[in-house]
Protein backbone atom coordinates (compact mmCIF):
# COMPACT_ATOMS: atom_id res chain seq x y z
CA UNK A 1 74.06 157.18 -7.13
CA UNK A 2 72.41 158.38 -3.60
CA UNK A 3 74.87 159.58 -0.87
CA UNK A 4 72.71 157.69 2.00
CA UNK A 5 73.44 159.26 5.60
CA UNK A 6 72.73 157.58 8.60
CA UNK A 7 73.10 159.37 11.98
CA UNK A 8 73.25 157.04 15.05
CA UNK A 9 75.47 153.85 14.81
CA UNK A 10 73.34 151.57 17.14
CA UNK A 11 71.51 148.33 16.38
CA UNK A 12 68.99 150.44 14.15
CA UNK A 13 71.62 152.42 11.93
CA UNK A 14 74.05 148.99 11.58
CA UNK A 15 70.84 147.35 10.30
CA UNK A 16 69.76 150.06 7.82
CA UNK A 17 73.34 150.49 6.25
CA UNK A 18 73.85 146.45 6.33
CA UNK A 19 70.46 146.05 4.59
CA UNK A 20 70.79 149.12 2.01
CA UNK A 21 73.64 146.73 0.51
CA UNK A 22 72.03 143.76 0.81
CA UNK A 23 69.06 145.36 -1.66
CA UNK A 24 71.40 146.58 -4.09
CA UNK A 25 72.45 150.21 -3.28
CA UNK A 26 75.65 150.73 -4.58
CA UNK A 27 76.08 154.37 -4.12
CA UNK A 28 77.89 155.96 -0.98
CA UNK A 29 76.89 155.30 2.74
CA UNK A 30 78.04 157.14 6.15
CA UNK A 31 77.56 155.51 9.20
CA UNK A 32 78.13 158.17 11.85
CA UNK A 33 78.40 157.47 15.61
CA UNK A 34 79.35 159.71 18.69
CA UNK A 35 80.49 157.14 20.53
CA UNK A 36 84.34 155.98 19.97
CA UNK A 37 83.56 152.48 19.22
CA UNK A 38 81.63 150.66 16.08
CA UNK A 39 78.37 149.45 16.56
CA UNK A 40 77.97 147.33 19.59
CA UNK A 41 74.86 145.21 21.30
CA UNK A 42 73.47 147.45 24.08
CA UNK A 43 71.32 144.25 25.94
CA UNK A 44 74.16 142.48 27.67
CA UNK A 45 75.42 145.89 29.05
CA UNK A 46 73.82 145.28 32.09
CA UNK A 47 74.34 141.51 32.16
CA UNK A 48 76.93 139.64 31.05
CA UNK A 49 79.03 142.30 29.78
CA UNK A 50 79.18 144.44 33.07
CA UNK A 51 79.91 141.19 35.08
CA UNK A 52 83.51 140.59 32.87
CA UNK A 53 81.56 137.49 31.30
CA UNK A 54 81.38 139.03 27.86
CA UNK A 55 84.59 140.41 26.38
CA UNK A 56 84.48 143.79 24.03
CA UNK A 57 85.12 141.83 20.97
CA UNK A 58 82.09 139.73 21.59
CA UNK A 59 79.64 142.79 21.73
CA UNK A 60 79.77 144.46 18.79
CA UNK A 61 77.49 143.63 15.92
CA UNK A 62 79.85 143.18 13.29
CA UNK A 63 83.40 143.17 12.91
CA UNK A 64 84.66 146.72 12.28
CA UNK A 65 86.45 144.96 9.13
CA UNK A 66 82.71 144.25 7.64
CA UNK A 67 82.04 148.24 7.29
CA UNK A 68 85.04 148.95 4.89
CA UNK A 69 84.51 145.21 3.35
CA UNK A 70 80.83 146.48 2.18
CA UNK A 71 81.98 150.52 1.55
CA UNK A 72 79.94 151.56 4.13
CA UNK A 73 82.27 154.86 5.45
CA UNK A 74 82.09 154.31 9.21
CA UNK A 75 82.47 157.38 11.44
CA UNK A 76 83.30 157.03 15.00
CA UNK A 77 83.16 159.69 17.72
CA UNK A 78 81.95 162.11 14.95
CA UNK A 79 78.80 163.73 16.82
CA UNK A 80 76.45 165.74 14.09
CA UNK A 81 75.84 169.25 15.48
CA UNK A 82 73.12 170.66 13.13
CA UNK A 83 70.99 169.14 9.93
CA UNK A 84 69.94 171.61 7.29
CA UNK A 85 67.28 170.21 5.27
CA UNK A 86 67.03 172.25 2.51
CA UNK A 87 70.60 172.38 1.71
CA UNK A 88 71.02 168.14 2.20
CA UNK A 89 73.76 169.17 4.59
CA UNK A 90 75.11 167.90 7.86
CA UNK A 91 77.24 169.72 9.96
CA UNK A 92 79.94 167.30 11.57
CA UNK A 93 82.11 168.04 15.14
CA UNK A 94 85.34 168.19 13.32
CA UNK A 95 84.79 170.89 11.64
CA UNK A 96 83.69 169.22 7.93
CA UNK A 97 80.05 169.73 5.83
CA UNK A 98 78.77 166.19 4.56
CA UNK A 99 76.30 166.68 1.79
CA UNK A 100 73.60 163.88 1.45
CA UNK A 101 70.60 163.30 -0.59
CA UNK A 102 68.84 161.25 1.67
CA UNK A 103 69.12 161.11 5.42
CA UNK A 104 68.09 158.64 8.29
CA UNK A 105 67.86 159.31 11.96
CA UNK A 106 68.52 156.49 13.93
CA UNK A 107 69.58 158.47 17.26
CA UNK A 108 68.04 156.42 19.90
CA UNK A 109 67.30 157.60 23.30
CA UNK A 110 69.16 158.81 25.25
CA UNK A 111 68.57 158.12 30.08
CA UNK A 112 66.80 160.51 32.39
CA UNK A 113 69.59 161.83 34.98
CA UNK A 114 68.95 162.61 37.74
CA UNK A 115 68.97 166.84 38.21
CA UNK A 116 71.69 168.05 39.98
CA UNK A 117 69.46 169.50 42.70
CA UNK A 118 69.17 166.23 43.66
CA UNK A 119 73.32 165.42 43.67
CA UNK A 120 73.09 163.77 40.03
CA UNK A 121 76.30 165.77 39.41
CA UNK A 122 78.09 163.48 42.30
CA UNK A 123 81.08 161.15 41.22
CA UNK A 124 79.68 157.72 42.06
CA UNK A 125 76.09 158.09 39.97
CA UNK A 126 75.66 156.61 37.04
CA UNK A 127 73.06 155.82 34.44
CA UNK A 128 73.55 152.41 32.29
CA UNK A 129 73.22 153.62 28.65
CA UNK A 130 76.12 152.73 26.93
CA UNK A 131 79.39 151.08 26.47
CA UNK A 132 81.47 153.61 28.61
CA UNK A 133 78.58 153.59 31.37
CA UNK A 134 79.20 149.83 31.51
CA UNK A 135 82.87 150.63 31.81
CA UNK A 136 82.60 152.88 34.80
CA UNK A 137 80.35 150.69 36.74
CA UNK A 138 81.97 147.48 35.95
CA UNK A 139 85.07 148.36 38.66
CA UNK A 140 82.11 149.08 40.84
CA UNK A 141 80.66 146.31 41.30
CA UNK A 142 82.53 144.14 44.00
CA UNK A 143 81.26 142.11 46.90
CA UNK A 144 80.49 144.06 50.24
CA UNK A 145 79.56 147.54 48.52
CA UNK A 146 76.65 149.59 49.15
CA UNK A 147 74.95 150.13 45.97
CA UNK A 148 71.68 151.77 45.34
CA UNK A 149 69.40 151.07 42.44
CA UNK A 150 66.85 154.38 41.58
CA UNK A 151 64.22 152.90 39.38
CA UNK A 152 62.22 149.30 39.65
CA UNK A 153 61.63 149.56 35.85
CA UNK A 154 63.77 146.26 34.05
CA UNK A 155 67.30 148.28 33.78
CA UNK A 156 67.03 148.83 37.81
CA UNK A 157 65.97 145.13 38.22
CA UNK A 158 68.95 144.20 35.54
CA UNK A 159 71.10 146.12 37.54
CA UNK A 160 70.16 144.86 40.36
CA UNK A 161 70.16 141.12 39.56
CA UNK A 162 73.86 141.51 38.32
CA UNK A 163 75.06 143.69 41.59
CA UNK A 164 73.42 140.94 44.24
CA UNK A 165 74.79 137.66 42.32
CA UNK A 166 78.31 139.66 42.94
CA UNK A 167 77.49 139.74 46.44
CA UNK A 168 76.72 143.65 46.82
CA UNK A 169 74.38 144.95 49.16
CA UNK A 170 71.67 146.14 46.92
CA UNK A 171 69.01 148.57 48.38
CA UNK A 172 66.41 149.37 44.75
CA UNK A 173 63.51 152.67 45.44
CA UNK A 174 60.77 152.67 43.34
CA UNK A 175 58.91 155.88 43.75
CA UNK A 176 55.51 154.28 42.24
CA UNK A 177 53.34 151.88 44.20
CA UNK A 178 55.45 148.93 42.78
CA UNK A 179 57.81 147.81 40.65
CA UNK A 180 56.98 147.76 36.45
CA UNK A 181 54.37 149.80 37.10
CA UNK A 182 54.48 151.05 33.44
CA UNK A 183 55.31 148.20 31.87
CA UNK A 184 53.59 144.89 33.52
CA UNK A 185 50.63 144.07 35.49
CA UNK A 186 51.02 143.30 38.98
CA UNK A 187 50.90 140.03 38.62
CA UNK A 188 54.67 140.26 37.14
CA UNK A 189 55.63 142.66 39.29
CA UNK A 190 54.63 140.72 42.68
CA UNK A 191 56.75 137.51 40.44
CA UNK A 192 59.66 139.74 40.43
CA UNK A 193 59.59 141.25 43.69
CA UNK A 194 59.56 137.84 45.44
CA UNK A 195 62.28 136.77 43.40
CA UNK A 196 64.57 139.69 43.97
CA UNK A 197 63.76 139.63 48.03
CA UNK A 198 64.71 135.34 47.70
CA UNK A 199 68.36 136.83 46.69
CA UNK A 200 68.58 139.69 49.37
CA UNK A 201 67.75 142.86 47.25
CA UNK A 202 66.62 145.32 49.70
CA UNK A 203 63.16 146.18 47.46
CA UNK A 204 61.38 149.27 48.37
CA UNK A 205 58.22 150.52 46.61
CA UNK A 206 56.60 153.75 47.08
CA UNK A 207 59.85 155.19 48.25
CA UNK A 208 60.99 158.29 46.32
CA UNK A 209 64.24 159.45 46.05
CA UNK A 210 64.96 163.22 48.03
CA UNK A 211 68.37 163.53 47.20
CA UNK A 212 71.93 162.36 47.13
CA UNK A 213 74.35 163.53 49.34
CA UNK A 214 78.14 163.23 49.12
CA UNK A 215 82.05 163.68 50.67
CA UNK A 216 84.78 165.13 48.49
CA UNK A 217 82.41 165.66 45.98
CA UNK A 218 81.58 161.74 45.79
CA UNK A 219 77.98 160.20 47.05
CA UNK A 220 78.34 158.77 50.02
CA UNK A 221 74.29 158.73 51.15
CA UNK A 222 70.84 158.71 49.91
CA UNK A 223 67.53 160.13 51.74
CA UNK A 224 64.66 159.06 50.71
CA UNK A 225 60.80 160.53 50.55
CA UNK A 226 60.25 158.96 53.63
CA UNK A 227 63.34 160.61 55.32
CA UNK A 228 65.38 157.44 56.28
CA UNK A 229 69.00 157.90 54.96
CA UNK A 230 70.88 155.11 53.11
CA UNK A 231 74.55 154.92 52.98
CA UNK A 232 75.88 153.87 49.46
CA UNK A 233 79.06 153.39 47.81
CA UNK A 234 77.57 154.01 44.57
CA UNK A 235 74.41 154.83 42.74
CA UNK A 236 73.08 153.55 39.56
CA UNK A 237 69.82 155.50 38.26
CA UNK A 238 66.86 153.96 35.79
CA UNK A 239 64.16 156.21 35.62
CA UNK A 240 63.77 155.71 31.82
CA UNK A 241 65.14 157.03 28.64
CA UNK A 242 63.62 159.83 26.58
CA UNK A 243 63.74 159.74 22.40
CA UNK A 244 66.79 161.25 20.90
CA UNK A 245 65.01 164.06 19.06
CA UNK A 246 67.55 167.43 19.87
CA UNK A 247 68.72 167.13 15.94
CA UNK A 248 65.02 166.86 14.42
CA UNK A 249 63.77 169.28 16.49
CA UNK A 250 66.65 171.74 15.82
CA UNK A 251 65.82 170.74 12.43
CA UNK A 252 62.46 171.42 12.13
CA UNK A 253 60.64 168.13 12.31
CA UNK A 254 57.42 167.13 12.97
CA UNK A 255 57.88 165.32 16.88
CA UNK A 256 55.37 163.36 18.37
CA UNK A 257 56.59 161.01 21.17
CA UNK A 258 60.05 161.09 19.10
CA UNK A 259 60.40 161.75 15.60
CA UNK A 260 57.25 161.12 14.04
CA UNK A 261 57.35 159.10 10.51
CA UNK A 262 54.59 157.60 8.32
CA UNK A 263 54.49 153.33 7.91
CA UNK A 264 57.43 153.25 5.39
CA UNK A 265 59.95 155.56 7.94
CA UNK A 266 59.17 158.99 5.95
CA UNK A 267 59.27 162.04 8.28
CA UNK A 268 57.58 165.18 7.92
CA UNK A 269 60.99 166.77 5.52
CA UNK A 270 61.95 165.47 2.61
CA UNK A 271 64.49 163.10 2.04
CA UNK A 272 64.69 162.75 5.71
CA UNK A 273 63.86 159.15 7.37
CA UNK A 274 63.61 157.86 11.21
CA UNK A 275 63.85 154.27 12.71
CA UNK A 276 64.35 152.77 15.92
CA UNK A 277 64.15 154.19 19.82
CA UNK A 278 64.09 157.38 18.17
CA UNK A 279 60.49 157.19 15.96
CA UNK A 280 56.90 156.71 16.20
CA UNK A 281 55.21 155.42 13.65
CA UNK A 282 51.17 154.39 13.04
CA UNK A 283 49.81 151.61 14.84
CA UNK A 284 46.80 150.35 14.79
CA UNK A 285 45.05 153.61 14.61
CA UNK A 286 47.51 155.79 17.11
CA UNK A 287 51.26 156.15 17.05
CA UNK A 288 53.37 154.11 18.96
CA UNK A 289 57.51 154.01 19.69
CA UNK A 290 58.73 151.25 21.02
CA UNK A 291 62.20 150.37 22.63
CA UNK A 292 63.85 147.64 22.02
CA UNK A 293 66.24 145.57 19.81
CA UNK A 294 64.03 143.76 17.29
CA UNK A 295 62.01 147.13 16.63
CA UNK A 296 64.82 148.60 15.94
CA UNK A 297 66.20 145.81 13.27
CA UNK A 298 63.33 145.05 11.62
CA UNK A 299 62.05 149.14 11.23
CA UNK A 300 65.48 150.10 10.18
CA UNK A 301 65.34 147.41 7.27
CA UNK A 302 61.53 148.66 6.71
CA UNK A 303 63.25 152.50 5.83
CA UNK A 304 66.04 151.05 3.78
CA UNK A 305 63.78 149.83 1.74
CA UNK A 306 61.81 153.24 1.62
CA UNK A 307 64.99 155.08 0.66
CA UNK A 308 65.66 152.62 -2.17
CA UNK A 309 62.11 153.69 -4.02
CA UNK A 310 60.92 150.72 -2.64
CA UNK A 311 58.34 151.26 0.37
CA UNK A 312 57.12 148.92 2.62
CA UNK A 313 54.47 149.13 5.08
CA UNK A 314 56.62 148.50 8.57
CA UNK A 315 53.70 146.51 10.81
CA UNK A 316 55.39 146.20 14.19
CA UNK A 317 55.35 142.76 16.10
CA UNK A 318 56.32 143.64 19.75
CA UNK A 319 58.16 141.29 21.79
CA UNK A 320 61.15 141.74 24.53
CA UNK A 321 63.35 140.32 26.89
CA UNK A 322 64.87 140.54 30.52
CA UNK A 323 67.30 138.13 32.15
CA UNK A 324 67.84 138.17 35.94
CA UNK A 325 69.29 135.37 37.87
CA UNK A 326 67.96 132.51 36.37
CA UNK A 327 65.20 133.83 34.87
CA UNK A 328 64.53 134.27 31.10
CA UNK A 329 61.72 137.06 30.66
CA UNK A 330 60.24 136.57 27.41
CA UNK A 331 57.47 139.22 26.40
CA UNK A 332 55.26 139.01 23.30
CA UNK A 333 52.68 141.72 22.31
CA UNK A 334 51.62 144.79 24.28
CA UNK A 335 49.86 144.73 27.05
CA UNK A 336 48.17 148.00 26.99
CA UNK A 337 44.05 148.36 27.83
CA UNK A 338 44.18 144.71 29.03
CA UNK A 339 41.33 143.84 31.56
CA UNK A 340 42.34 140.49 33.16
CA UNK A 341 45.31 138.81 33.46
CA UNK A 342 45.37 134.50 33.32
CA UNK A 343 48.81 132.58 35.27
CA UNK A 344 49.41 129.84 33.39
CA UNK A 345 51.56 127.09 35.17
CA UNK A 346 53.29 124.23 33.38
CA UNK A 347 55.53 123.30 36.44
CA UNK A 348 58.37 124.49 34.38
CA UNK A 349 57.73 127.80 33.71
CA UNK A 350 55.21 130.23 34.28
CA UNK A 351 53.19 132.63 32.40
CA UNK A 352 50.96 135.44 32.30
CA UNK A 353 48.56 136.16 29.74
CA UNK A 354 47.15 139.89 29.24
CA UNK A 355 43.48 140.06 28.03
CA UNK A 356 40.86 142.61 26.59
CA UNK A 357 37.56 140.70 26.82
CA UNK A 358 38.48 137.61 24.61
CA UNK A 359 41.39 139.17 22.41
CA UNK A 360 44.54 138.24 23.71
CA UNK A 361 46.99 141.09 23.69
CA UNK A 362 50.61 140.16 25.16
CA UNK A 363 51.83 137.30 27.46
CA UNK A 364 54.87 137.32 29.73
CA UNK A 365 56.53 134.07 29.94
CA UNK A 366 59.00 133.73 32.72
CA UNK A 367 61.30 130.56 31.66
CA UNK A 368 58.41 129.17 29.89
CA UNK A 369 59.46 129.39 26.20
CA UNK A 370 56.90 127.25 24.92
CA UNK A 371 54.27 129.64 26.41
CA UNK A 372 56.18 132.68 24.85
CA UNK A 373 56.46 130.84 21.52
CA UNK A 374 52.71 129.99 21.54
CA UNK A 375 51.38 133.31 22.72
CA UNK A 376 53.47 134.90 20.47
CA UNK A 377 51.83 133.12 17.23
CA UNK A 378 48.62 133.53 18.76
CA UNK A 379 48.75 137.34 19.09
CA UNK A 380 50.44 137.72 15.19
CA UNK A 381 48.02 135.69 13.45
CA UNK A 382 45.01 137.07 15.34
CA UNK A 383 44.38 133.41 15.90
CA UNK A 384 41.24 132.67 18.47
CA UNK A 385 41.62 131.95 22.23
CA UNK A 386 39.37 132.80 25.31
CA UNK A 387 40.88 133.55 28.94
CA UNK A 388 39.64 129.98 29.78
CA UNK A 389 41.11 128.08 27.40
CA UNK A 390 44.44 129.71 28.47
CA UNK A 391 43.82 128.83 32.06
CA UNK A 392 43.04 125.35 32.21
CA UNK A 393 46.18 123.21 32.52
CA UNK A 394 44.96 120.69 30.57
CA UNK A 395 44.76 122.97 26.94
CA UNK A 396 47.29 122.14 24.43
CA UNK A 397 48.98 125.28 23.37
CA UNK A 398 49.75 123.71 20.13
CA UNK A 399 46.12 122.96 19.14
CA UNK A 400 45.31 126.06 19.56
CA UNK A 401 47.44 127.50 16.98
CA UNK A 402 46.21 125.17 13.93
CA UNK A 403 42.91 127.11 14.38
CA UNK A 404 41.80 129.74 11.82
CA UNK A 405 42.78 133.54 12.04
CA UNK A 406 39.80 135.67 13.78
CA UNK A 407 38.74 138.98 12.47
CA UNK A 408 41.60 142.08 12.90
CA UNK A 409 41.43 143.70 15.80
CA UNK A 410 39.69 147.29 16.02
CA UNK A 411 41.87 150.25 15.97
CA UNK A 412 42.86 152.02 19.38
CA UNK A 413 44.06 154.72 19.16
């Protein structure tokens, strides 16, 4: 039987060796990870798990006796230093050749540091990645430190949120014009930015980082764009991750925006397949990668079917999360080429609803799950709804979805 490979033990290459048993393959599986422990939950790094409210055993996905129960051969702090296609070989950090006859890439991505120019290199900086980023910031965070946040994307407003309920000082630069300027409308943003001021977060937009400076080789003081200094006790940086593609491209595969694969996971060699942070894929028309937990589930179970003979089509359904404070972010769809946004209050919750003409494309619900859980069913069965509908108070969210499905939507590329 196949010798299945899978290099990258995060949420997508747990899924993909979990579900090649659960469809039957019986031959031999590898799991390999460079990290030192097995296959962990990466969202409540910067929440609950950071804050001491989460213990270790809690976090991972499964228990490390489930990998040897189900013959899956689980590699830890094994980092793969070369793939050669042709031969179906890998080349492994301790020295040893694995042979394999197929292959999945589930690498990830991997944070944007901050150069060195700019005193990345300082003890004190951190990125939150991982479990042993966690770790290092975790002693960090007590009350009455200086901390500074680089990046108003939702890892710096995680960050953030968890730093100011500890009773840090928390300064946050956001070198755009605002906060989420990539991800939400402004609508969101200006939602978020009131709420982080309400707890004290020291929120400045527009302001770019110049540099880091530092004592003892530890940072001790940013300057911003703008040339007023801050003085930190720490710095935690999230500017946004980049796909892990160093092995593919080393290897000789087609990249576009990460590893680029076909709808059933196939990249550009053969015998090779992608999944998760790390791939793009067709979507309607273009390609698309997208970053988050469920993607990464439900595209790694896509490929194991594709390297059992038995190809799906993967059809991505976007949706995310984000918890700060009290909040509950709850995001369905994408919102990108939207031309209005509609608020939507309930008096519970609130949310916003991203539109191109009369399709609707995404909503962000903030601790309004009903909205989420509507919007969400609206935008998957292409189901009917106008910008009006949505924002009078007095439509019923649940009538709406017993309606029949509209025509697809047009490709975008």
């Amino acid at each position: 039987m196949h010798h299945i490979a899978i290099v990258g033990a995060g949420q997508a290459g747990a899924a993909l060796a979990a579900k090649l048993r659960t469809l039957g393959h019986r031959g031999r599986i590898t799991l390999i990870g460079e990290e030192p422990a097995a296959p962990y939950q990466r969202p409540p790094l910067s929440k609950k798990y950071m804050l001491g409210e989460l213990p270790l055993e809690r976090l991972m996905l499964r228990p490390e006796a489930y990998y040897a129960e189900q013959g899956i051969d689980l590699l830890t702090g094994i980092r793969v230093g070369a793939i050669d296609p042709a031969a179906r070989t890998l080349k492994l950090s301790d020295g040893r050749q694995l042979e394999y006859d197929r292959l999945a890439l589930t690498t990830g991505a991997v944070p944007i540091r901050l150069p060195a120019a700019l005193g990345g290199e300082l003890d004190g900086v951190y990125c939150l990645r991982n479990l042993a980023d966690a770790d290092h910031i975790g002693p960090e965070i007590r009350p009455g430190r200086r901390v500074l946040i680089v990046g108003g994307g939702y890892i710096g407003l995680e960050a953030a949120a968890v730093a100011a309920q500890r009773g840090l000082a928390v300064t946050l630069v956001e070198q755009a014009p605002r906060i989420l300027a990539r991800v939400a409308s402004a609508e969101t943003a200006d939602y978020f930015r009131t709420l982080h001021r309400a707890h004290g977060v020291d929120l400045r937009e527009g302001a770019g980082l110049a540099r880091l400076e530092g004592a003892a080789g530890r940072v001790t003081r940013a300057v911003l764009s703008d040339d007023s200094a801050i003085a930190v006790d720490f710095v935690i940086v999230g500017i946004g991750v980049r796909p892990d593609t160093a092995l593919a491209e080393a290897a000789g595969l087609v990249l576009d925006n990460g590893i680029a694969v076909d709808a059933a996971g196939r990249s550009s060699a053969p015998g090779i397949f992608a999944a998760g942070d790390c791939a793009s894929f067709p979507w309607r028309g273009g390609r698309i990668r997208l970053e988050s937990v469920p993607n990464a589930i439900d595209q790694a179970e896509a490929v194991a079917a594709a390297m059992l003979d038995q190809p799906v089509t993967y059809e991505a359904r976007p949706w995310f999360w984000s918890d700060q404070y009290d909040v509950k972010l709850q995001i369905a769809g994408l919102n990108t080429g939207h031309d209005r946004v509609v608020i939507r209050e309930d008096g519970r919750g609130r949310s916003h609803w991203y539109f191109r003409g009369d399709r609707l494309l995404a909503v962000d619900a903030m601790n309004d799950a009903r909205g989420y859980m509507a919007g969400k069913r609206l935008i998957e069965g292409g189901l009917p709804v106008t910008p009006a509908e949505i924002a009078d108070p007095g439509t019923d969210l649940a009538a709406l979805l017993r309606r029949t499905a509209s025509p697809p939507a047009p490709a975008v590329a």
